[in-house]
Protein backbone atom coordinates (compact mmCIF):
# COMPACT_ATOMS: atom_id res chain seq x y z
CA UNK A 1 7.16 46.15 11.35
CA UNK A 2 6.42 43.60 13.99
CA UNK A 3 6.58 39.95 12.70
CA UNK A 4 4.30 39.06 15.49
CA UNK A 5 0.66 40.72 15.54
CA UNK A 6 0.32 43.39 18.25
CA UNK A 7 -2.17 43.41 21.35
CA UNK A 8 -5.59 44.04 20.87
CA UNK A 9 -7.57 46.48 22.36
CA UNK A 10 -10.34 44.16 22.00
CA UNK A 11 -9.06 41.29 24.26
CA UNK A 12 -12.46 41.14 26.22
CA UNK A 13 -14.41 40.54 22.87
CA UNK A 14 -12.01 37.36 21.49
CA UNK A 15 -13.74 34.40 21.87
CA UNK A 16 -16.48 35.64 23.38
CA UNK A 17 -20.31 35.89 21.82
CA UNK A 18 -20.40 39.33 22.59
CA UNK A 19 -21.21 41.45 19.92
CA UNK A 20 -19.74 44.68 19.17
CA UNK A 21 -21.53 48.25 18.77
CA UNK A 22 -20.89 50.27 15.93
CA UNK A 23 -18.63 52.18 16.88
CA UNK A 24 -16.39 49.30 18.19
CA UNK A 25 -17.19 47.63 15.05
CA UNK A 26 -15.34 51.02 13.07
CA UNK A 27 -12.65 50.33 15.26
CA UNK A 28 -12.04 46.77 14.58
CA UNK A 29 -12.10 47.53 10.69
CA UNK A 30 -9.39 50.15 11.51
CA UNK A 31 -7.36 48.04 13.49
CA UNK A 32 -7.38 45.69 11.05
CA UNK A 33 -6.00 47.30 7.64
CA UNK A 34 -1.96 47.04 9.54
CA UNK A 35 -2.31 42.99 10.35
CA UNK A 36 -4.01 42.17 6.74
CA UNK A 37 -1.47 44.38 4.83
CA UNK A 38 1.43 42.08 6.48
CA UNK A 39 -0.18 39.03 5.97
CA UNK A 40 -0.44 39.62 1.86
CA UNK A 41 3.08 40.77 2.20
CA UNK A 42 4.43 37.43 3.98
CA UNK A 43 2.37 35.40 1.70
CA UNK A 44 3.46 37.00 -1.57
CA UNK A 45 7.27 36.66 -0.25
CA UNK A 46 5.97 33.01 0.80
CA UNK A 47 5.26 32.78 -2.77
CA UNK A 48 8.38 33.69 -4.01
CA UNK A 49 9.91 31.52 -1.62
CA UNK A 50 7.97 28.60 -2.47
CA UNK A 51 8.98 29.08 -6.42
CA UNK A 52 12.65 29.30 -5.27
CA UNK A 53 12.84 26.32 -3.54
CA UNK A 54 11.23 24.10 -6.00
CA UNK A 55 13.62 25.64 -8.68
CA UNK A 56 16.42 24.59 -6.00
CA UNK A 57 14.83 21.45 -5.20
CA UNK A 58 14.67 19.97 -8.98
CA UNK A 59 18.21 21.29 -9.43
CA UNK A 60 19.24 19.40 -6.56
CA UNK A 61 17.56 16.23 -7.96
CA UNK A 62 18.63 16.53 -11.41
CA UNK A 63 22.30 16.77 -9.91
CA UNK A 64 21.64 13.92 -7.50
CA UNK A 65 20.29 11.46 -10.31
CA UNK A 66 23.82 12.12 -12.19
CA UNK A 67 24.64 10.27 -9.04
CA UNK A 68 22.32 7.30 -9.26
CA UNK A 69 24.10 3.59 -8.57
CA UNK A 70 22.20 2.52 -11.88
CA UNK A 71 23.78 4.58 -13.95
CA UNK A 72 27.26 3.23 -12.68
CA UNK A 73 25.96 -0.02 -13.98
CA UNK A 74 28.21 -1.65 -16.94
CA UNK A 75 26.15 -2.46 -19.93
CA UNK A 76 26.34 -6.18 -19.60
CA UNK A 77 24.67 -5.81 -15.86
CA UNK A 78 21.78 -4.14 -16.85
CA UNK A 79 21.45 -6.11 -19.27
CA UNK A 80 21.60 -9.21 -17.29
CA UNK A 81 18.88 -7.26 -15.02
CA UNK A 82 16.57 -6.85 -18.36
CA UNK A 83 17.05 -10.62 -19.28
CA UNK A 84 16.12 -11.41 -15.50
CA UNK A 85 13.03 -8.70 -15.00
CA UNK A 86 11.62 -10.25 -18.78
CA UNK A 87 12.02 -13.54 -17.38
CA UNK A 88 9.25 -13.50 -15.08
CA UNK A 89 7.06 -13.30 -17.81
CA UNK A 90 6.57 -16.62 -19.96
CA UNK A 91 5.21 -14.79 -23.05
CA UNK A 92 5.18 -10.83 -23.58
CA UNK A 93 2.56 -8.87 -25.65
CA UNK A 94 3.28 -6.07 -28.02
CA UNK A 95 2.26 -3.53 -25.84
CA UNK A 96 3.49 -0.04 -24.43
CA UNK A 97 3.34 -0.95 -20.87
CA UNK A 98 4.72 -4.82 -21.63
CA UNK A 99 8.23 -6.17 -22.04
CA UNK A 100 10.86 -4.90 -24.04
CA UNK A 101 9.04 -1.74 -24.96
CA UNK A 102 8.01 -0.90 -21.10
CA UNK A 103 12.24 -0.64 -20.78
CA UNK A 104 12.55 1.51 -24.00
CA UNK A 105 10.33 4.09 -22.49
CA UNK A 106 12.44 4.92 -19.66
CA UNK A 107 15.37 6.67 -21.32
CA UNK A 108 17.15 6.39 -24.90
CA UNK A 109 19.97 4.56 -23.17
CA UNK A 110 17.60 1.99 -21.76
CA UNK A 111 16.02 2.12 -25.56
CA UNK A 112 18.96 1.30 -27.02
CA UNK A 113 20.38 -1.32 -24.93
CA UNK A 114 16.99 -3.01 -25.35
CA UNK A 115 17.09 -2.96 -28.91
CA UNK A 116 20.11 -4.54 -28.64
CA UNK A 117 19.65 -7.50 -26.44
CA UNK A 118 17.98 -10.19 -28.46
CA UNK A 119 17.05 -12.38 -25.72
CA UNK A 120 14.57 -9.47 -24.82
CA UNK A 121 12.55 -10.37 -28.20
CA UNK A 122 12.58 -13.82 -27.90
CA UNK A 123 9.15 -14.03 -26.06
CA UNK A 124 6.09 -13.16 -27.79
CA UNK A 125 2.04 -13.71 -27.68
CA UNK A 126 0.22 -12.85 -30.86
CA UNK A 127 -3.62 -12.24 -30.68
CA UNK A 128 -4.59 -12.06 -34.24
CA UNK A 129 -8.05 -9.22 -34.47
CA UNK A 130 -11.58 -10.74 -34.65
CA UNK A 131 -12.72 -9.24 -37.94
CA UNK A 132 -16.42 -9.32 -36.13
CA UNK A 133 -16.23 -5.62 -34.99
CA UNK A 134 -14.86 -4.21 -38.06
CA UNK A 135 -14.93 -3.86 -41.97
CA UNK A 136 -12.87 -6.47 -44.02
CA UNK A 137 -10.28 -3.68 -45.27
CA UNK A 138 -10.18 -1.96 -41.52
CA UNK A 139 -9.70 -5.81 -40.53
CA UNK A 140 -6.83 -6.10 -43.48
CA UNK A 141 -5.52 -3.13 -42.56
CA UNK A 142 -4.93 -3.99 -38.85
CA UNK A 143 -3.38 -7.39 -39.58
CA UNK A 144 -1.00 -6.10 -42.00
CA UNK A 145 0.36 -3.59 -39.31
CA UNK A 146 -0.02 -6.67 -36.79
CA UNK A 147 2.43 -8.80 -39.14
CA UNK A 148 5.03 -5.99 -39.68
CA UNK A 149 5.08 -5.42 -35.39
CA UNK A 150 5.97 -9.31 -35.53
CA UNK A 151 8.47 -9.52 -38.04
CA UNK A 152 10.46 -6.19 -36.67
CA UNK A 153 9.96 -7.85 -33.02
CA UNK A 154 11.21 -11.56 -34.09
CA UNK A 155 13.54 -9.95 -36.27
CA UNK A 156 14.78 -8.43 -33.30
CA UNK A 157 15.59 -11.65 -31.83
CA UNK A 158 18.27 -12.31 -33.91
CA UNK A 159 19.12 -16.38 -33.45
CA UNK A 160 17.92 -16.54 -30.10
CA UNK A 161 15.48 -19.55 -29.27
CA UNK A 162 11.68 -18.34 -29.74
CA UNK A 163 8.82 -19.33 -27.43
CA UNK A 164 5.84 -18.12 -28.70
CA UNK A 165 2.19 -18.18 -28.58
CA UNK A 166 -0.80 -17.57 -30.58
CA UNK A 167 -4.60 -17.20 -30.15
CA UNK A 168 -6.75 -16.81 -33.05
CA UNK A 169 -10.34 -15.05 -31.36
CA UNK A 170 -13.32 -16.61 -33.03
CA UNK A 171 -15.31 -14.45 -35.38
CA UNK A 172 -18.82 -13.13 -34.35
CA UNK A 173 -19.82 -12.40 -38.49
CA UNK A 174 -19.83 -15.71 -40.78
CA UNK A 175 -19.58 -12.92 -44.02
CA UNK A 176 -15.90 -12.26 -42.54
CA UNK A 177 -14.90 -15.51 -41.32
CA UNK A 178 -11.64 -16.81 -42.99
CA UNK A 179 -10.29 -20.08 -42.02
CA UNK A 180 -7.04 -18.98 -43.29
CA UNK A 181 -4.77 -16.88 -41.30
CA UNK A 182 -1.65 -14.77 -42.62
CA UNK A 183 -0.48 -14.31 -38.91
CA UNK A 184 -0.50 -17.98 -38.08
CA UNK A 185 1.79 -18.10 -41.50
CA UNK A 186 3.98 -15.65 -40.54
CA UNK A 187 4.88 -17.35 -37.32
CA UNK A 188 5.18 -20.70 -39.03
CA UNK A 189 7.95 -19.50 -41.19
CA UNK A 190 9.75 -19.18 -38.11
CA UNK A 191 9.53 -22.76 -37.40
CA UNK A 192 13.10 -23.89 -39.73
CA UNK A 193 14.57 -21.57 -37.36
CA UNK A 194 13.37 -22.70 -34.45
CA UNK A 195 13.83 -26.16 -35.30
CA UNK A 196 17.42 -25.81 -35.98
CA UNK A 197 18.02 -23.66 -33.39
CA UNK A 198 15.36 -23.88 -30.62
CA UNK A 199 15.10 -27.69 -30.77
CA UNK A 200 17.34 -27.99 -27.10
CA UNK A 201 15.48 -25.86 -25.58
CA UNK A 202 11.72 -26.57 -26.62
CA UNK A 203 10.03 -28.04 -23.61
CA UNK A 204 6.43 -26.16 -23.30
CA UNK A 205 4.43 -24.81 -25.86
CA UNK A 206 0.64 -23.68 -25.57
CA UNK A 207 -1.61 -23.76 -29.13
CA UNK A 208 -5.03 -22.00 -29.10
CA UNK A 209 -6.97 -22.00 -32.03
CA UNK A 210 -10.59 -21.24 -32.68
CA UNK A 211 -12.32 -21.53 -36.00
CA UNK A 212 -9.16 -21.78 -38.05
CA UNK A 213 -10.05 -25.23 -39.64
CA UNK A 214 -12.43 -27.65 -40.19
CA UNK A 215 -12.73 -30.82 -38.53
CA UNK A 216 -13.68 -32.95 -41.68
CA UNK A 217 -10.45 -32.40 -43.20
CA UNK A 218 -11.72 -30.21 -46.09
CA UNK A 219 -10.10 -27.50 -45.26
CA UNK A 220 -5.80 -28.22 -45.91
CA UNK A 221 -4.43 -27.61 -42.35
CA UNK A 222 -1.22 -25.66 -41.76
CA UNK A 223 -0.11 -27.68 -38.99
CA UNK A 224 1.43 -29.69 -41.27
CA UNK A 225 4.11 -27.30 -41.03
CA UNK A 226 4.28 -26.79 -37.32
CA UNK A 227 7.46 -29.43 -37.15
CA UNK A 228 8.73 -27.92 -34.20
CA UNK A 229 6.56 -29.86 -32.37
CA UNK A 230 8.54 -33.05 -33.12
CA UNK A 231 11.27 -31.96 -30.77
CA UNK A 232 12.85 -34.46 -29.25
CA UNK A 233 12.77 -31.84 -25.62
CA UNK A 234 8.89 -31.02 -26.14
CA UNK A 235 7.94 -32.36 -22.55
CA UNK A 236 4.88 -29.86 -22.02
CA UNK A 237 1.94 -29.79 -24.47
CA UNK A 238 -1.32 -27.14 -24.04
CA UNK A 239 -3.67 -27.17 -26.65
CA UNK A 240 -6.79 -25.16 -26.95
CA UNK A 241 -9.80 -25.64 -29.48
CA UNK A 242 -7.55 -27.17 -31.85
CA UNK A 243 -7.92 -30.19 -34.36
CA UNK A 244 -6.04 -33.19 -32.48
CA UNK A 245 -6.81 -35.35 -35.38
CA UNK A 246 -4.46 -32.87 -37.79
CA UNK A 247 -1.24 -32.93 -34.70
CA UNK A 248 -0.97 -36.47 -33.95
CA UNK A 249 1.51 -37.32 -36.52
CA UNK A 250 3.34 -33.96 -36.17
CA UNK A 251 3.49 -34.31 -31.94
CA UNK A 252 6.51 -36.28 -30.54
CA UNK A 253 3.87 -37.48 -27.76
CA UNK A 254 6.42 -40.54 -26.38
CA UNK A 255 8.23 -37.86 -24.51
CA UNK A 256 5.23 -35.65 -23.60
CA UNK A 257 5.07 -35.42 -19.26
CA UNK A 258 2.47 -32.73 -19.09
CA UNK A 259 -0.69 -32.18 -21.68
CA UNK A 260 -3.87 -30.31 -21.57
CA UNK A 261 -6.34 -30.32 -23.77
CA UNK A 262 -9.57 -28.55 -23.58
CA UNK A 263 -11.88 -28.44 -26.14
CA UNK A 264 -15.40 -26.08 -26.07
CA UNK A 265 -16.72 -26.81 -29.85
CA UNK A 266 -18.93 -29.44 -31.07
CA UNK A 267 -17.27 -29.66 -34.64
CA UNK A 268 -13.69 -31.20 -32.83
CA UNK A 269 -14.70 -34.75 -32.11
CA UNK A 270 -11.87 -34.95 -29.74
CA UNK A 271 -13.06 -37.50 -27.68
CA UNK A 272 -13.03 -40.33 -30.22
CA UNK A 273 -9.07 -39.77 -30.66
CA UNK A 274 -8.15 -39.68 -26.81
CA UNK A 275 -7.90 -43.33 -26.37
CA UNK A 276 -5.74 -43.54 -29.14
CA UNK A 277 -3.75 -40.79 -28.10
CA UNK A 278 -2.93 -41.78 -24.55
CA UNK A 279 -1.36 -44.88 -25.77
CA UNK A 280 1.22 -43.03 -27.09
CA UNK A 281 1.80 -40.70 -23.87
CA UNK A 282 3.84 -43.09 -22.05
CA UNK A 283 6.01 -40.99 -20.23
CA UNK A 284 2.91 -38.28 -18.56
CA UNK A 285 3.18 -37.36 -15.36
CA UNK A 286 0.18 -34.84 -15.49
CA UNK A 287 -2.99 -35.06 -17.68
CA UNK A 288 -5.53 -32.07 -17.88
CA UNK A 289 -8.69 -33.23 -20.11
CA UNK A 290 -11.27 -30.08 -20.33
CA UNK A 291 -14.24 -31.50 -22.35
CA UNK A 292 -16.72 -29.87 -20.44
CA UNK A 293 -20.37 -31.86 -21.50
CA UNK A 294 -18.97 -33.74 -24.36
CA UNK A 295 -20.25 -37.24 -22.71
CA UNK A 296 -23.37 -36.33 -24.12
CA UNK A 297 -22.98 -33.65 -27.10
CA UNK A 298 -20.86 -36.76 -28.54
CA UNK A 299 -20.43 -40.56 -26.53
CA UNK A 300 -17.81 -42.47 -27.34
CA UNK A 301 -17.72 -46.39 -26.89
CA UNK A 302 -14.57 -48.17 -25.93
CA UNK A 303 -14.19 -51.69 -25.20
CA UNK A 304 -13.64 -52.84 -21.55
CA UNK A 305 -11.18 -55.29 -23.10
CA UNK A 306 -8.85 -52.27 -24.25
CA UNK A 307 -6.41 -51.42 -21.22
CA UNK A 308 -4.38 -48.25 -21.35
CA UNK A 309 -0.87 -48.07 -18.91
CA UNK A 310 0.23 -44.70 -17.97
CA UNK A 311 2.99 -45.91 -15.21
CA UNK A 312 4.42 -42.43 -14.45
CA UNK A 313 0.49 -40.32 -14.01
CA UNK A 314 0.83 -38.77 -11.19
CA UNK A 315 -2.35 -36.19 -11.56
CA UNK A 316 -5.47 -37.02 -13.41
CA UNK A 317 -8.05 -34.14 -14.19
CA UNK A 318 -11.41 -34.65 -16.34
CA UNK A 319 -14.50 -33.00 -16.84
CA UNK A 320 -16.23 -35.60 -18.70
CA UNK A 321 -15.96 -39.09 -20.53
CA UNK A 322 -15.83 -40.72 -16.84
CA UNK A 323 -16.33 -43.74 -18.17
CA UNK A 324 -12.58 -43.80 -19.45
CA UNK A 325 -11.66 -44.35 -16.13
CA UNK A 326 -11.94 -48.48 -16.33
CA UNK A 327 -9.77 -48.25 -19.40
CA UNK A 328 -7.14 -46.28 -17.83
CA UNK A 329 -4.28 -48.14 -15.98
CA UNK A 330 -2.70 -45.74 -13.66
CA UNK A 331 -0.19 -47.33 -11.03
CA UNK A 332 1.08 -43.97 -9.75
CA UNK A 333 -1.94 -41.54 -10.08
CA UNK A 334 -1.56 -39.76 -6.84
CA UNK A 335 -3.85 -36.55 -7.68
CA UNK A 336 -7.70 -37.44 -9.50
CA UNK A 337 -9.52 -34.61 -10.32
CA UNK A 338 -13.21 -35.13 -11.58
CA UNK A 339 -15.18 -32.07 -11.97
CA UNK A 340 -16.46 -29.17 -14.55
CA UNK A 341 -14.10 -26.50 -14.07
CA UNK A 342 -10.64 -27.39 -12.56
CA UNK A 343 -8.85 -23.80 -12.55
CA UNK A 344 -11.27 -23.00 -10.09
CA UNK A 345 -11.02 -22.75 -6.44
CA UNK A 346 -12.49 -26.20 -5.35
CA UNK A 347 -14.26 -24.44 -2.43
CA UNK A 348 -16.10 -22.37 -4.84
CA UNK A 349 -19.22 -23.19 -6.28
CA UNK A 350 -18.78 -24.01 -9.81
CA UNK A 351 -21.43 -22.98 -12.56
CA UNK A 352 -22.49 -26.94 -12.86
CA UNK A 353 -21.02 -29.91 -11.89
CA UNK A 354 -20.62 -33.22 -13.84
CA UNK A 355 -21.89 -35.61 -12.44
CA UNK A 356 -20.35 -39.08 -11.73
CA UNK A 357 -23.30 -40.88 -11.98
CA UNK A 358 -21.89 -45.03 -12.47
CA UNK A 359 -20.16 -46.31 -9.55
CA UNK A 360 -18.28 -48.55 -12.39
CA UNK A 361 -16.71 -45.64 -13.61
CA UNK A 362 -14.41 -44.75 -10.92
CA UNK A 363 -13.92 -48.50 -9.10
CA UNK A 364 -11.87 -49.79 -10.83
CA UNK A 365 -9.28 -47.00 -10.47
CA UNK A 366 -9.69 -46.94 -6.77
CA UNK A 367 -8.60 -50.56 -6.62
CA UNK A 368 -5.86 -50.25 -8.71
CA UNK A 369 -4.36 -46.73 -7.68
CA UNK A 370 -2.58 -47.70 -4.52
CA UNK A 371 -0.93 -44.80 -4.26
CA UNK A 372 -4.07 -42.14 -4.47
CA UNK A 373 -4.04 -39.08 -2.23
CA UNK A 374 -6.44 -36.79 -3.59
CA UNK A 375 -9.91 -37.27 -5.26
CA UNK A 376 -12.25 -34.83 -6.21
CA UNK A 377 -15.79 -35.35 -7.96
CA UNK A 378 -19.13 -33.85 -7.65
CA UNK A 379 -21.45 -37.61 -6.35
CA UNK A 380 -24.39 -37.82 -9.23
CA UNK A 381 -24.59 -41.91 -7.51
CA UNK A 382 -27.43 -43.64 -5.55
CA UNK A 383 -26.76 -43.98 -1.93
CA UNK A 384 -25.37 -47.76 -2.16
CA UNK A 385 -23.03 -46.64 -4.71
CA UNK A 386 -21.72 -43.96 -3.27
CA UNK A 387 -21.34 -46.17 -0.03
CA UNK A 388 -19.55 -48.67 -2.61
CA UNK A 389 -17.14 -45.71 -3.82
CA UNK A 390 -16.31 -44.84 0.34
CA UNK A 391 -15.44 -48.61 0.80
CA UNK A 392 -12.82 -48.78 -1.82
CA UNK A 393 -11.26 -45.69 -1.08
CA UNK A 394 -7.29 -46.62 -0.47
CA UNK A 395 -5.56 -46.54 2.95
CA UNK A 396 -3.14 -43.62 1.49
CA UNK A 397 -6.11 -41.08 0.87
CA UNK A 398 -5.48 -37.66 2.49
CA UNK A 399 -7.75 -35.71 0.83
CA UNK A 400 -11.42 -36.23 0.18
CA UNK A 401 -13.73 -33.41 -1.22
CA UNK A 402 -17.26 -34.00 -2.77
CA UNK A 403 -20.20 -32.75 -4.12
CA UNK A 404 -23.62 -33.86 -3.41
CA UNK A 405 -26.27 -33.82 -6.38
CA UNK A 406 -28.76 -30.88 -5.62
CA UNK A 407 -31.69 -32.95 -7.12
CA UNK A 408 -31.25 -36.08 -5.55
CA UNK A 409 -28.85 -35.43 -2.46
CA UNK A 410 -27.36 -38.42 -1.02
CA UNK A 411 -24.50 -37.48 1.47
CA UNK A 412 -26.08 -37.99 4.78
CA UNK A 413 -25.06 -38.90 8.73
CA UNK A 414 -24.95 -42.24 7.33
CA UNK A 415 -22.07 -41.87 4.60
CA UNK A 416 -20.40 -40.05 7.30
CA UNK A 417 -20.70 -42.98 9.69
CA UNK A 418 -19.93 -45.14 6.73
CA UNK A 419 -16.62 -42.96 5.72
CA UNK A 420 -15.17 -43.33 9.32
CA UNK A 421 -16.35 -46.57 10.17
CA UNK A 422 -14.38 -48.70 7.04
CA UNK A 423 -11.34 -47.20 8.68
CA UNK A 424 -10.17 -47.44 4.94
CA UNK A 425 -8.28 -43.71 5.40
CA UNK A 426 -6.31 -44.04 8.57
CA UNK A 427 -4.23 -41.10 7.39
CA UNK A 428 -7.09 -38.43 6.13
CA UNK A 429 -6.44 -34.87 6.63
CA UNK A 430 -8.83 -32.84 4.54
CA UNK A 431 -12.49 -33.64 4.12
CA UNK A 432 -14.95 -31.02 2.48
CA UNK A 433 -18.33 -31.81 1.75
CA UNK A 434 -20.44 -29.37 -0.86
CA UNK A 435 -23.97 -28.98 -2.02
CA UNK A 436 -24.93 -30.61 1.16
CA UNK A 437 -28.68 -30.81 2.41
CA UNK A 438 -28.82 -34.10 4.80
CA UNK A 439 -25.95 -33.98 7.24
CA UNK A 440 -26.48 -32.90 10.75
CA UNK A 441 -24.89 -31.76 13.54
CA UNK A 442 -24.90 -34.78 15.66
CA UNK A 443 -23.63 -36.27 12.27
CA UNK A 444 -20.73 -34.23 12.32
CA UNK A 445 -19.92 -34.65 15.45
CA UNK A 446 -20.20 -38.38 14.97
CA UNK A 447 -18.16 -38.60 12.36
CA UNK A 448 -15.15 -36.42 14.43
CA UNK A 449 -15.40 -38.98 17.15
CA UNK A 450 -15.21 -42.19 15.08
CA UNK A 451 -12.46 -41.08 12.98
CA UNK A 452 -10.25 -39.70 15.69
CA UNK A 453 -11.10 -42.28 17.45
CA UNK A 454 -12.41 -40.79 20.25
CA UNK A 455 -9.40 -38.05 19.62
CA UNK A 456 -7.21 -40.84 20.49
CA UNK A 457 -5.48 -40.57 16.64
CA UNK A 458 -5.85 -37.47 15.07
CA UNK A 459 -4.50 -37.50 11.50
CA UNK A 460 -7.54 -35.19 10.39
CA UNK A 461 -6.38 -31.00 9.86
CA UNK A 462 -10.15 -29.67 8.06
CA UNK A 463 -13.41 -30.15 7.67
CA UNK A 464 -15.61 -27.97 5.67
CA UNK A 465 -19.12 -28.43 4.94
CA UNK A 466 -20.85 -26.45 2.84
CA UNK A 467 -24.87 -25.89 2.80
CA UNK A 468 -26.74 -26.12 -0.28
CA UNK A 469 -28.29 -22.79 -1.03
CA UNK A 470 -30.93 -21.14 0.87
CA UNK A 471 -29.60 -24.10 4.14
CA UNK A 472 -28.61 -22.54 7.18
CA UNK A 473 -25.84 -24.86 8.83
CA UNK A 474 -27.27 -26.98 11.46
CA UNK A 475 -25.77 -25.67 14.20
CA UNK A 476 -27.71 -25.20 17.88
CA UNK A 477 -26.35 -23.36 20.94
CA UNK A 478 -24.31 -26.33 22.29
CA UNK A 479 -22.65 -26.96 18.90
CA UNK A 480 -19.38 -25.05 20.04
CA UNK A 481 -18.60 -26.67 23.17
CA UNK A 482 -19.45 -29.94 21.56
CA UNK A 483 -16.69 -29.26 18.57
CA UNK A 484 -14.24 -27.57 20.91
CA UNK A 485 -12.08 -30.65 21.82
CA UNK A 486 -11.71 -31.49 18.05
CA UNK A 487 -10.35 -27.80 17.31
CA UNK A 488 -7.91 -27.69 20.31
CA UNK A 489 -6.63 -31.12 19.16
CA UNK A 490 -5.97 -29.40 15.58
CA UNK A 491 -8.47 -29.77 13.18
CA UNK A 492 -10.22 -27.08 11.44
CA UNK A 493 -13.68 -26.64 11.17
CA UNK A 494 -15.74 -24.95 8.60
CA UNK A 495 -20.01 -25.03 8.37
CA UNK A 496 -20.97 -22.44 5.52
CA UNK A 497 -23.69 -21.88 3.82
CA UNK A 498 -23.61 -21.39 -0.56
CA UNK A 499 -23.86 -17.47 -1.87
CA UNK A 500 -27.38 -17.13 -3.42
């Protein structure tokens, strides 16, 4: 039997739109019964041939792993390579596809060694269960089973030095609501150990806590037994929703370089103890206040007269309580952030801005911060303060960015002008401009020739300017050509308008 399929008598037809009679039509059913009959025989022995070389393929494999450079790995490597893949993660959860367990589920060899390396269990991040979307013995239930995972995880551990972290998510149902928490217990118990053991090597811990005591001190607090947190290494200090007033005297805050507090509910008068607090924070390098519209949920007066010095700050960010500023003494502060949301992308448009709305607030830390090269804040001021703010601004500034108020917009050609007129940041780089409504494109351009100096010193690298919502940018045909010798000189140039 040919392999090939023989002539046809029907060459003239093929690929033609001829059609045939009937009786060539017979003919081409008859011809056809040979070429079909081969083709189910090729593709049953294609089949078989198919079956046999995936049987041959998978025995080839399974012979070929046996050869694998992994598995001529001494223990102690791959465990080194465990200890170094974990490490990437600060804190891991108890889940199938996370940490130590994601290992286990490779083989029983990897299982085993994992089980065996403590420093794999060292890490952990408890979320304790809501009990709003359950029953209080489902809820019981699922903590219990939460608390074993823990203690079989730390247990795991062995002496190794802990880092850990907890968040307690608030409950939805007051009936179920508990201000006590079993989990939170179970993880202070650790604490001897990791004070005896993990004291060296404490340097960052992050605390988040929602409805887990009450701010008037009725409830008892069991921070009291959080003494880890005197450690004498405890450099970096995150806390979340938690009751300052119950840490201060448990916080070694002399050696603190790095804290962050951010606090979302009304019943934590935080504010009152910051003052307080930063006196003891002499050593900070980096301060991250998140107190979102607490300047007005809960003022707090300080006297002028009381003057705090944080010699080391090097970045300052707040969302409220502006008027701290004067009290603040900050020699060093090279970063000041003021604004609602600072995680975010400063080019994005945040849900609201806080506004800095008294030109007394931030003076007085642009005359004394010599060193500033950042400043951020969202311009709530009358046109003659904000003009006052653009004066002061130090020599050293390189980057500039600031919101205009939406109701009352004051950022105009004429701050522009003003900005690159004082000459009072020779070295500038970045400038963006948000929420704007009043600056044109002669303004622009302006303000490009006066601060370059005609392009004769170009320290500038960006400008963005971003439209209020609804604004097209102000550009006109001759806009490009106009800009052109600022780009080709270096700087960047961005008119956009906001998303609606």
């Amino acid at each position: 039997m040919s392999p090939t399929p023989t002539l046809s008598p029907f060459a003239t037809l093929l690929g033609s739109n001829q059609c045939p009679t009937d009786s060539e039509a017979a003919e081409i059913r008859s011809f056809l019964v040979e070429p079909i009959s081969r083709a189910q025989t090729l593709a049953t022995k294609m089949l078989r041939l198919d079956v046999q070389h995936k049987e041959l393929m998978a025995h080839i494999t399974a012979h070929r792993a046996l050869l694998s450079p992994i598995r001529r790995l001494p223990q102690d490597v791959l465990r080194e390579i465990f200890t170094e893949f974990l490490s990437r993660q600060k804190y891991c959860g108890m889940k199938t596809f996370d940490g130590p367990i994601l290992l286990g589920r490779i083989c029983s060899q990897w299982r085993s060694l994992a089980l065996e390396t403590p420093e794999l269990w060292s890490r952990l991040h408890v979320v304790e269960p809501a009990p709003s979307a359950m029953s209080r013995s489902a809820h019981s239930t699922r903590t219990m089973q939460l608390i074993d995972g823990i203690k079989l995880w730390l247990d795991r551990a062995g002496s190794r030095p802990l880092y850990l972290s907890f968040q307690r998510e608030p409950s939805l149902r007051s009936p179920l609501a508990d201000n006590h928490s079993s989990v939170l217990d179970l993880l202070i118990s650790y604490a001897p150990r990791c004070k005896a053991i993990c004291t060296p090597f404490l340097e960052d811990v992050t605390i988040e806590i929602r409805q887990f005591v009450h701010s008037n001190g009725e409830t008892p607090s069991p921070w009291q037994s959080l003494l880890f947190l005197r450690a004498a290494s405890l450099r970096k200090l995150t806390l979340s929703d938690c009751v300052v007033k119950n840490l201060q005297q448990h916080v070694n805050w002399t050696k603190l370089t790095h804290l962050t507090i951010s606090e979302h509910m009304p019943d934590h008068p935080v504010a009152e103890k910051l003052p307080n607090l930063l006196t003891k924070c002499s050593e900070l390098r980096v301060c991250i206040l998140k107190l979102e519209h607490w300047d007005i949920m809960m003022p707090i007066a300080i006297s002028p007269n009381i003057k705090i010095l944080l010699n080391h700050l090097n970045r300052l960010h707040l969302s409220s309580h502006f008027h701290l500023l004067p009290n603040l003494v900050l020699p060093e502060l090279r970063y000041l952030i003021l604004r609602y949301k600072e995680e975010e992308p400063w080019f994005d448009e945040p849900e609201n801005d806080i506004l800095l709305e008294n030109v007394d607030d931030l003076l007085s830390t642009l005359q004394s911060s010599t060193q500033l090269e950042v400043i951020r804040f969202a311009s709530g001021l009358p046109k003659q303060g904000l003009l006052t703010i653009l004066a002061t601004l130090p020599p050293s500034l390189l980057t500039l960015e600031i919101a205009d108020n939406q109701v009352d917009p004051q950022i105009d050609d004429k701050v522009l002008e003003r900005l690159a007129e004082t000459r009072r940041c020779p070295k500038l780089q970045n400038l963006t401009l948000r929420k704007c409504e009043l600056v044109s494109e002669e303004g622009m351009v302006q303000y490009l020739n006066l601060q370059t100096d005609g392009l004769r010193t170009v320290s500038l690298r960006k400008l963005f300017v971003r439209y209020n919502v609804g604004l097209e940018p102000p550009w006109t045909s001759s806009a490009p050509e106009r800009i052109r010798p600022f780009q080709d000189a270096g700087i960047q140039i961005c008119l956009t308008k906001s998303d609606d």
